[in-house]
C-alpha atoms as a PDB file:
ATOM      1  CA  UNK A   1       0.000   0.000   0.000  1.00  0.00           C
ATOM      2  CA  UNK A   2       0.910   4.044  -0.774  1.00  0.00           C
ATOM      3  CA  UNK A   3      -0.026   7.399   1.024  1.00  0.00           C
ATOM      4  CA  UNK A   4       0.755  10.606  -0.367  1.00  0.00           C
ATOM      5  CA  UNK A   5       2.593  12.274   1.936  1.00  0.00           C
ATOM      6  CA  UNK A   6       1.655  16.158   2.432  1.00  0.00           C
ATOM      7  CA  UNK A   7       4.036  18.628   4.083  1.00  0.00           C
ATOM      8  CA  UNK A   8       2.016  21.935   4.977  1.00  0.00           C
ATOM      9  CA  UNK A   9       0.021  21.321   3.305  1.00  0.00           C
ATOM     10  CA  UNK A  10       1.861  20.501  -0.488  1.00  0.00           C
ATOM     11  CA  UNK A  11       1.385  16.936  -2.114  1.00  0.00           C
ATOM     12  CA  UNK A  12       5.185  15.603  -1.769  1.00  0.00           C
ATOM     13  CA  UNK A  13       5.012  13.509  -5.203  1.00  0.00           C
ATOM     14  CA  UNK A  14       6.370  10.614  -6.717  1.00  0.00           C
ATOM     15  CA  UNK A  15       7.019   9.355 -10.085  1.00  0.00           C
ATOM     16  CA  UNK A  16       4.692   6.255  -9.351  1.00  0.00           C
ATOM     17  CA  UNK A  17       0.637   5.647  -9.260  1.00  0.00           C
ATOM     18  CA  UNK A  18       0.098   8.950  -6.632  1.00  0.00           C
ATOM     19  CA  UNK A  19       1.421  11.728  -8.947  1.00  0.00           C
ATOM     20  CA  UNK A  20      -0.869  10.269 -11.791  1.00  0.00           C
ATOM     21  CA  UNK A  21      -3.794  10.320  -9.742  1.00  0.00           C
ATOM     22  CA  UNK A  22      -3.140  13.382  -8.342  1.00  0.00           C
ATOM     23  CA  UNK A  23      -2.852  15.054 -11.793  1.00  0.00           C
ATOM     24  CA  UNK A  24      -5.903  13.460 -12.927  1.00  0.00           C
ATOM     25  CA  UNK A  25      -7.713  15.118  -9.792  1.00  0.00           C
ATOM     26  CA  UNK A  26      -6.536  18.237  -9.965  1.00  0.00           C
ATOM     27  CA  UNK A  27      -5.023  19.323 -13.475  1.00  0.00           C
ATOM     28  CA  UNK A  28      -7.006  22.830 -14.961  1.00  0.00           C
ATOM     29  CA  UNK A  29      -8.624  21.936 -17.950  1.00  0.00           C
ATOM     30  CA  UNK A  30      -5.924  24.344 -20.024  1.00  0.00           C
ATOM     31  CA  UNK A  31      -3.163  21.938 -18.734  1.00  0.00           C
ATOM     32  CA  UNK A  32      -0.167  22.088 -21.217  1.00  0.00           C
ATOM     33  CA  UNK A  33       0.102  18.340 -21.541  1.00  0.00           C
ATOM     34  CA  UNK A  34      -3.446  17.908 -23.222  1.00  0.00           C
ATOM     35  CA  UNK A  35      -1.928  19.458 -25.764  1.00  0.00           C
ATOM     36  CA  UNK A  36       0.052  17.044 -26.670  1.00  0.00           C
ATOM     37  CA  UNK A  37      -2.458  14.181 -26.401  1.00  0.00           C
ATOM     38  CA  UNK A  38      -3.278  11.989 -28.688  1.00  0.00           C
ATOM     39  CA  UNK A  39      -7.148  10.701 -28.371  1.00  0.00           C
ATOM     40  CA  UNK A  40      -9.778  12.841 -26.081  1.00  0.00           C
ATOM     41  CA  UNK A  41      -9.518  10.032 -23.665  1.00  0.00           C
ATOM     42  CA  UNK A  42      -5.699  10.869 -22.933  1.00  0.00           C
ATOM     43  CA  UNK A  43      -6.924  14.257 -21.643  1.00  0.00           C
ATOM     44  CA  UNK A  44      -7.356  15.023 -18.210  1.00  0.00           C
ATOM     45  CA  UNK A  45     -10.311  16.475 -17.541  1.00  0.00           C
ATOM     46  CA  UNK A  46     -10.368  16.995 -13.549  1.00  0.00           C
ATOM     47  CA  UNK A  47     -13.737  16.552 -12.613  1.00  0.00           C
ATOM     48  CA  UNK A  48     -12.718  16.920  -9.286  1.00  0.00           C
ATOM     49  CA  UNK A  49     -10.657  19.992  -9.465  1.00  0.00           C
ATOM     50  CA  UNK A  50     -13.952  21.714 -10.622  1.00  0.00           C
ATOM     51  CA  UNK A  51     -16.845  20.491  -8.327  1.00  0.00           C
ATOM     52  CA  UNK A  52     -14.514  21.832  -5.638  1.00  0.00           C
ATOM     53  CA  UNK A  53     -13.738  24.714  -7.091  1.00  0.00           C
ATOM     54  CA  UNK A  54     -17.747  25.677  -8.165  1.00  0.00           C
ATOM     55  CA  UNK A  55     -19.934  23.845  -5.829  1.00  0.00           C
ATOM     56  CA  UNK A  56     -20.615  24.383  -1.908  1.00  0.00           C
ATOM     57  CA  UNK A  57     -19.504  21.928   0.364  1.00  0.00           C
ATOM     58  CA  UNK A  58     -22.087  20.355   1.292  1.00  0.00           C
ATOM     59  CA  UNK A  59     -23.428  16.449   1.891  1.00  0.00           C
ATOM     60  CA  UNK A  60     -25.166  16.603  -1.505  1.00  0.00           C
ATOM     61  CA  UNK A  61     -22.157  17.887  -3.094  1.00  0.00           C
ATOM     62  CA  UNK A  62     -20.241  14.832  -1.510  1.00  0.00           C
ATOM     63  CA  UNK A  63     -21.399  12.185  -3.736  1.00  0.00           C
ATOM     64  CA  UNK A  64     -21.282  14.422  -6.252  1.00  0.00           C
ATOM     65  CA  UNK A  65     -17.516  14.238  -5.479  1.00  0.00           C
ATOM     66  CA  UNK A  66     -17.191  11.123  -5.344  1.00  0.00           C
ATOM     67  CA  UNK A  67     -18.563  10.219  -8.779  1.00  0.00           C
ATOM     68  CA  UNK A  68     -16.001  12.725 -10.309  1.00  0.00           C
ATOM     69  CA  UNK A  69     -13.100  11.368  -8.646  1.00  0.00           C
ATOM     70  CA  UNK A  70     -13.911   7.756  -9.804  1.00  0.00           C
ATOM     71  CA  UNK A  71     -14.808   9.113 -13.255  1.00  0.00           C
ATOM     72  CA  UNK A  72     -11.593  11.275 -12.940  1.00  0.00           C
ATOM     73  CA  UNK A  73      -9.485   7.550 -11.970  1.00  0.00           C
ATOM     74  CA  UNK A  74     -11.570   5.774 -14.676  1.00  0.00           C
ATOM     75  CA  UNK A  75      -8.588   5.465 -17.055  1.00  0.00           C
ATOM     76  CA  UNK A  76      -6.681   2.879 -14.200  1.00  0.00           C
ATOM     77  CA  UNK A  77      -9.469   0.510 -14.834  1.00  0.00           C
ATOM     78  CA  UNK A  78     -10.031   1.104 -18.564  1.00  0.00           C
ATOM     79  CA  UNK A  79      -6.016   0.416 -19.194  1.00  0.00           C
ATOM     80  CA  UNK A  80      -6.448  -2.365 -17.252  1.00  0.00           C
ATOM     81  CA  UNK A  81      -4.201  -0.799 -14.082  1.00  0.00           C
ATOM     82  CA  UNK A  82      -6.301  -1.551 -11.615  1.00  0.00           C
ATOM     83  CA  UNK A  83      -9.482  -4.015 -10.698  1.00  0.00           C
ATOM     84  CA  UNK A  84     -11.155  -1.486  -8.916  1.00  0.00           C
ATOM     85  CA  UNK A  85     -11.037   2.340  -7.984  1.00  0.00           C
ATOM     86  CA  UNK A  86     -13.151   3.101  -4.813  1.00  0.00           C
ATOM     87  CA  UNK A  87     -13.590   6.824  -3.297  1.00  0.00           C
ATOM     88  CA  UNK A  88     -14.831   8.174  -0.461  1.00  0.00           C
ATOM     89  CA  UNK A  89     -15.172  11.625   1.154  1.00  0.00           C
ATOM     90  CA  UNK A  90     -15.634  12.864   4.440  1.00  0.00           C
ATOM     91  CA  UNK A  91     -15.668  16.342   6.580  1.00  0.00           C
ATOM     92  CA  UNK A  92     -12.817  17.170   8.362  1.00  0.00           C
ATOM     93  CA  UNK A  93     -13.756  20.743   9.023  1.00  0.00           C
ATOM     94  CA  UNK A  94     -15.438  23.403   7.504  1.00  0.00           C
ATOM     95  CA  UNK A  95     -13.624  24.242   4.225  1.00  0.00           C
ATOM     96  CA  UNK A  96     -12.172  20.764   4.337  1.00  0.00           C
ATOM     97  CA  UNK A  97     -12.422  17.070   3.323  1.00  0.00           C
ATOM     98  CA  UNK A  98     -10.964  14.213   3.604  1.00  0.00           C
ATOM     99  CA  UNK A  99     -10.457  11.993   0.137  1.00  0.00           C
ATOM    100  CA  UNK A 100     -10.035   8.371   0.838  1.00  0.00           C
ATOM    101  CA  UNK A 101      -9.271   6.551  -2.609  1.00  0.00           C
ATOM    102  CA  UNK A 102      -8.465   2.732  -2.780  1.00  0.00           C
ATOM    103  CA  UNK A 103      -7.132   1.366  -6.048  1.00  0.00           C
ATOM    104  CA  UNK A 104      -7.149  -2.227  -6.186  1.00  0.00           C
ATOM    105  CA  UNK A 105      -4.752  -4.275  -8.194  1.00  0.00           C
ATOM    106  CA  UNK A 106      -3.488  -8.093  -9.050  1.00  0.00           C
ATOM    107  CA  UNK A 107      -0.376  -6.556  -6.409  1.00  0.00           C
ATOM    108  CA  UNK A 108      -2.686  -5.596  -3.952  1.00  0.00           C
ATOM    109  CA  UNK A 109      -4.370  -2.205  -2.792  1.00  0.00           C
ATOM    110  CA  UNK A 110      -3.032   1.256  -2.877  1.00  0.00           C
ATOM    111  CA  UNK A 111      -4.744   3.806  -0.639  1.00  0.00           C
ATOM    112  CA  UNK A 112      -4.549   7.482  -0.687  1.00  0.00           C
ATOM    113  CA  UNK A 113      -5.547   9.934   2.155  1.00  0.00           C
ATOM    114  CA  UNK A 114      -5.999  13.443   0.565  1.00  0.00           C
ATOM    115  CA  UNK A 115      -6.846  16.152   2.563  1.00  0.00           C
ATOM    116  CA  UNK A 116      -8.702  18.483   0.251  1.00  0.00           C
ATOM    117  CA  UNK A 117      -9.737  22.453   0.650  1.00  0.00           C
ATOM    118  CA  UNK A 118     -12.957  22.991   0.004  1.00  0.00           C
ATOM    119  CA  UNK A 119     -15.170  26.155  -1.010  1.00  0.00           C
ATOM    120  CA  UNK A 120     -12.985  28.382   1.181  1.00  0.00           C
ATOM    121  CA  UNK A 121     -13.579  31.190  -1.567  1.00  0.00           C
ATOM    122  CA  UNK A 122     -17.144  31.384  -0.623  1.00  0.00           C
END
């Protein structure tokens, strides 16, 4: 199993499985690599960086959430990286959530802890 370790608050990234879900989380839709993609389904689209960045937080929003970040992860299972991509959200605080993601593969299960900012811009 992974974490992604955070330092104050910054993702500390690898070069493995948690940098590429990361980026697929939380890339703006003008990111430079799409540029250079091939198909539409090579392009990061971040769900998940925009229901955070336009919606409330609120329980409603949550599975909301949770739809885009599995949507956002899809690719693992469509490229045959993973068996399964699970997510789940919870409320730390106001402002903040917790995103609990468990990626499931023939070497066993990675899980990621990301504590998320959320609608602190009102």
């Amino acid at each position: 199993s992974g974490n992604i370790s955070i330092t104050d608050g910054i993702v500390q990234m690898t070069q493995g499985l948690e940098t590429a879900v990361y980026l697929s989380l939380f890339s703006p839709e003008d990111w430079f690599c799409n540029d250079i993609a091939e198909t539409e389904a090579e392009k990061l689209t971040s769900r998940t960086n925009e229901i955070i960045s336009t919606l409330p937080q609120t329980s409603k929003n949550y599975q909301l959430l949770i739809q885009a970040i599995e949507m956002d992860l899809k690719w693992l299972t469509d490229n045959q990286l993973a068996k399964t991509v699970t997510a789940a959200v919870s409320a730390e605080k106001l402002n903040r959530v917790i995103m609990t993601i468990t990626i499931e593969q023939d070497s066993g299960s990675t899980n990621l802890t990301l504590p998320i900012e959320w609608g602190s811009n009102g």
